[in-house]
Protein backbone atom coordinates (compact mmCIF):
# COMPACT_ATOMS: atom_id res chain seq x y z
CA UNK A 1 23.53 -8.68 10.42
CA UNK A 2 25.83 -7.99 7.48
CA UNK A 3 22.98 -7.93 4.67
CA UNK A 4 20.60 -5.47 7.76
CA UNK A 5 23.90 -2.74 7.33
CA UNK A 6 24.12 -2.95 3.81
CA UNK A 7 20.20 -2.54 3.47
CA UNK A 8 20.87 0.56 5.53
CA UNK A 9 23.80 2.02 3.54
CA UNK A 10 22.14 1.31 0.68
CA UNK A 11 19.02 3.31 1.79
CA UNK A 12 21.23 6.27 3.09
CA UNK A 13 22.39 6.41 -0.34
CA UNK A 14 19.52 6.66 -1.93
CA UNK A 15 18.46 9.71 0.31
CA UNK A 16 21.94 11.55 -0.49
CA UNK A 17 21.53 10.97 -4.36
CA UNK A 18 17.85 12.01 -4.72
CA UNK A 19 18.92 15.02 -2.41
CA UNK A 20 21.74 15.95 -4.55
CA UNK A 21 19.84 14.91 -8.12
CA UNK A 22 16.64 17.20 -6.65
CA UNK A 23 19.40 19.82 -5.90
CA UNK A 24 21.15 19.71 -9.54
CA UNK A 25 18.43 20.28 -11.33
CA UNK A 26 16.80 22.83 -9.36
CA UNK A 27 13.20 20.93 -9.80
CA UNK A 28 10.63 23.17 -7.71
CA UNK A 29 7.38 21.08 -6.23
CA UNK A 30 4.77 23.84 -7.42
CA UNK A 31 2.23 20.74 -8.58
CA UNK A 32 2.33 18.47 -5.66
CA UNK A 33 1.54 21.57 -3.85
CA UNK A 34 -1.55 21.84 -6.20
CA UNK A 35 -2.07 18.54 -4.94
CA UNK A 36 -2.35 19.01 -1.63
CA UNK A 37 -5.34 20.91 -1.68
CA UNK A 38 -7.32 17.94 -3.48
CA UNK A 39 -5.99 15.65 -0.72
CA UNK A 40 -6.86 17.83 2.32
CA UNK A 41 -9.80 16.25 2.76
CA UNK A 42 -12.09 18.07 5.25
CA UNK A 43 -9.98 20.67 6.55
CA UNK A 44 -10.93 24.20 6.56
CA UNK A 45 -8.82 26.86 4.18
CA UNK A 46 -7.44 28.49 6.55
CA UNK A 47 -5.05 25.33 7.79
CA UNK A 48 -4.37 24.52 4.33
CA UNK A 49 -3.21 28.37 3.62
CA UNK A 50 -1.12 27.77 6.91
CA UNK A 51 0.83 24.45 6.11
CA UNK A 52 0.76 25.62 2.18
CA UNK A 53 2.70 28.76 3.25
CA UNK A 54 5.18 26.72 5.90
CA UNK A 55 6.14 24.42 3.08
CA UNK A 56 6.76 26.99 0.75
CA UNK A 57 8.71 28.84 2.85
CA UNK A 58 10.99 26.12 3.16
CA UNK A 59 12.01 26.43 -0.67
CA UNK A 60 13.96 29.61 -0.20
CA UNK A 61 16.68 27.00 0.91
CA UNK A 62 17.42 24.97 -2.29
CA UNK A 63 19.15 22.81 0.11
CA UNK A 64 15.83 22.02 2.37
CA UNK A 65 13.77 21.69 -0.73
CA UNK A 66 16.45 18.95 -1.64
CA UNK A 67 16.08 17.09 1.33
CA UNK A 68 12.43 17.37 1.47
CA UNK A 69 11.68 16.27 -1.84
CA UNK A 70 14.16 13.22 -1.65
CA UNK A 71 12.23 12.18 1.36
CA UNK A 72 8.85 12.78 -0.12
CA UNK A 73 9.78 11.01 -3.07
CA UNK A 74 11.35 7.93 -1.50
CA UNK A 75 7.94 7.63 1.18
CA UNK A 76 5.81 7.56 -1.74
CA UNK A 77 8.07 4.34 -3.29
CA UNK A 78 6.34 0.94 -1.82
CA UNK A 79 9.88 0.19 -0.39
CA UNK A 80 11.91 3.71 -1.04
CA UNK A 81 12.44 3.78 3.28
CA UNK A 82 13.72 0.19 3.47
CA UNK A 83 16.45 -0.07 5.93
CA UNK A 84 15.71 3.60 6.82
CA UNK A 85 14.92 4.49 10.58
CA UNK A 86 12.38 6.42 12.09
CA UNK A 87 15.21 8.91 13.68
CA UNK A 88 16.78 9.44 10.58
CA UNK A 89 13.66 10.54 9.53
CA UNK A 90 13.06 12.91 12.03
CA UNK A 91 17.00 14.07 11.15
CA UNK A 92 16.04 15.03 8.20
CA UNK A 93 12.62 17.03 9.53
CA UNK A 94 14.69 18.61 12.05
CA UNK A 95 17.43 19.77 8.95
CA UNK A 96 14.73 21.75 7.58
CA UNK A 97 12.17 22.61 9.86
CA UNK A 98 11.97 24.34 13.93
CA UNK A 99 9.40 22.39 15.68
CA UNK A 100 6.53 24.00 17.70
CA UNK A 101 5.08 21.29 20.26
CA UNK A 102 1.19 21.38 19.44
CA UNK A 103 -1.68 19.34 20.20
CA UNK A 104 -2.71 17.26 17.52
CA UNK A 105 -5.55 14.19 17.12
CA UNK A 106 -5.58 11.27 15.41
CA UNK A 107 -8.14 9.18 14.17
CA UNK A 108 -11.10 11.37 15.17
CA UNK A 109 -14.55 9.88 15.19
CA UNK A 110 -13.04 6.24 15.06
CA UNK A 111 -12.57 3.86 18.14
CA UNK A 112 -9.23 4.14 18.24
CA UNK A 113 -9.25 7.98 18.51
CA UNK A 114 -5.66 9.53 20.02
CA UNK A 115 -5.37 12.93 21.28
CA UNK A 116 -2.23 14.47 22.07
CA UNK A 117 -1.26 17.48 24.38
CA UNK A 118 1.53 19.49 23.01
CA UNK A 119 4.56 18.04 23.62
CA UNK A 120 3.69 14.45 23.96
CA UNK A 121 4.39 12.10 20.75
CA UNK A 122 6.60 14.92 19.37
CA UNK A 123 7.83 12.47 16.83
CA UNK A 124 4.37 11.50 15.42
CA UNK A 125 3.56 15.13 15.45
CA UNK A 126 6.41 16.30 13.47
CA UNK A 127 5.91 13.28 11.01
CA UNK A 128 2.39 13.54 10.41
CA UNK A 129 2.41 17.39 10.04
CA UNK A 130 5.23 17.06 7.82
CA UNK A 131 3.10 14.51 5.72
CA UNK A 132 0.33 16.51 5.24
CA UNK A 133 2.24 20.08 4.40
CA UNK A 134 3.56 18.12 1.82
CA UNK A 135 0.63 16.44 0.29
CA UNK A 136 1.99 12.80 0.73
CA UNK A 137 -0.25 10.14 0.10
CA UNK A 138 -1.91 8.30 3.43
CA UNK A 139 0.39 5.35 2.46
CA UNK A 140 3.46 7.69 2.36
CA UNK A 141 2.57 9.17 5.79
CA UNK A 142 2.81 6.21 7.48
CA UNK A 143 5.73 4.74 5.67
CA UNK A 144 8.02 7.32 7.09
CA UNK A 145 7.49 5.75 10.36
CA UNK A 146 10.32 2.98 9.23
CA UNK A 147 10.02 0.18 11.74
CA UNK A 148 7.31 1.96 13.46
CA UNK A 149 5.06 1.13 10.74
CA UNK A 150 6.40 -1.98 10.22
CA UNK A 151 5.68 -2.64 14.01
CA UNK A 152 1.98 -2.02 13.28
CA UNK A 153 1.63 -4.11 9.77
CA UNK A 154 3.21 -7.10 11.29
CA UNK A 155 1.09 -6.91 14.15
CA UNK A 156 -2.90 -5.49 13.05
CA UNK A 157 -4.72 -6.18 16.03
CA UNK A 158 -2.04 -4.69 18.24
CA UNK A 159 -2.18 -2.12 20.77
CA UNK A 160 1.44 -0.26 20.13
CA UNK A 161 1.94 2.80 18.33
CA UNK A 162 -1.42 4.13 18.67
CA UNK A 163 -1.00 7.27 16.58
CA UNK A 164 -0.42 5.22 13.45
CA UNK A 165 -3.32 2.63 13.93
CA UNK A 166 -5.77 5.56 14.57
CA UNK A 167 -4.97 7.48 11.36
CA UNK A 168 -4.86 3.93 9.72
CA UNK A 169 -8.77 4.00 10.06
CA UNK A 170 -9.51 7.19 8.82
CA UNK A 171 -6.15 8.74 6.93
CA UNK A 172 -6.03 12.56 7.09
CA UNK A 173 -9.92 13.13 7.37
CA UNK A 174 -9.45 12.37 11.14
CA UNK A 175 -5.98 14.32 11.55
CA UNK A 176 -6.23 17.42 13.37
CA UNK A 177 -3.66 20.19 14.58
CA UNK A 178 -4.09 22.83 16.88
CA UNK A 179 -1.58 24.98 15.66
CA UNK A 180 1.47 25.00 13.37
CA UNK A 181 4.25 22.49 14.26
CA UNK A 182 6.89 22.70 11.81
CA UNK A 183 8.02 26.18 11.09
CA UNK A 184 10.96 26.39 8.07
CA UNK A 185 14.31 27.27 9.80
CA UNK A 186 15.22 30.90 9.95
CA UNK A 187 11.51 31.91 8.72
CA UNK A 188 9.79 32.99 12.12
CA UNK A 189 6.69 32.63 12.12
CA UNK A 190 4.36 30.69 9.29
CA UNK A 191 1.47 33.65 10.21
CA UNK A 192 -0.24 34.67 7.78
């Protein structure tokens, strides 16, 4: 139990020093958001221009693009969540972004296909939207599910979490939104 709490603490830290590293030296994300449009996959332009101009929004608070990047970079490390849990996750989301409940798919065209009417599987929503506005890597995406994720590897040919198995068969190609739902706090609207 003792070494589960320091794994934790140790994780927490992590967040709070890339947050306040990020924040000192005032490093902007301008070429992961290049990225993004070379991961999008099959989505049409007019998404893209829609999450693109939510997560920029977001940088007019140096202290959101702090969190945000911390998170992004520690999903993209193999083991950067470790001891990390899936509400402190959404925590941070919820620091920096208003959520809109939206319908959203996962896995479309595969057998394990999920749809989702807005405001069911709010957390999935928020954490897959928030994965793709910020161009994270399919790996990265479903790393910030903590022990969600970790639920699903040590278990394959389970039946729980059905959100992350279906976009484990086809990644972002068969993610779909119908609608924005993360807006950056105090922005309004992401219409553009």
């Amino acid at each position: 139990m003792r070494a589960m709490e320091t794994s934790t603490a140790v994780a927490r830290a992590r967040v709070a020093v890339a947050s306040e590293t990020r924040a000192r030296r005032g490093k902007t994300i301008d070429s992961r958001a290049r990225s993004t449009r070379a991961r999008a996959g099959s989505d049409d332009a007019s998404t893209m221009r829609e999450m693109r101009a939510a997560y920029e929004r977001t940088r007019a608070n140096p202290g959101a693009d702090a969190v945000i990047e911390a998170v992004r970079e520690l999903a993209e490390q193999e083991f950067g969540l470790s001891g990390v849990a899936f509400n402190e996750v959404m925590g941070k989301i919820d620091e920096c972004f208003d959520f809109v409940p939206t319908a959203y798919a996962s896995g479309v065209g595969t057998s394990r296909e999920t749809r989702n009417a807005a405001g069911t599987n709010n957390g999935s929503c928020k954490t897959f939207y928030f994965a793709k506005m910020c161009g994270l890597s399919e790996k990265a995406a479903v790393r910030l599910f903590c022990e969600h994720y970790e639920d699903v590897a040590n278990a394959p040919d389970g039946d729980s979490h059905a959100n992350i198995r279906a976009f484990m068969e086809n990644g972002y190609a068969g993610l779909t939104f119908e609608g924005e739902a993360l807006v950056a706090k105090g922005s309004g609207s992401n219409d553009i």
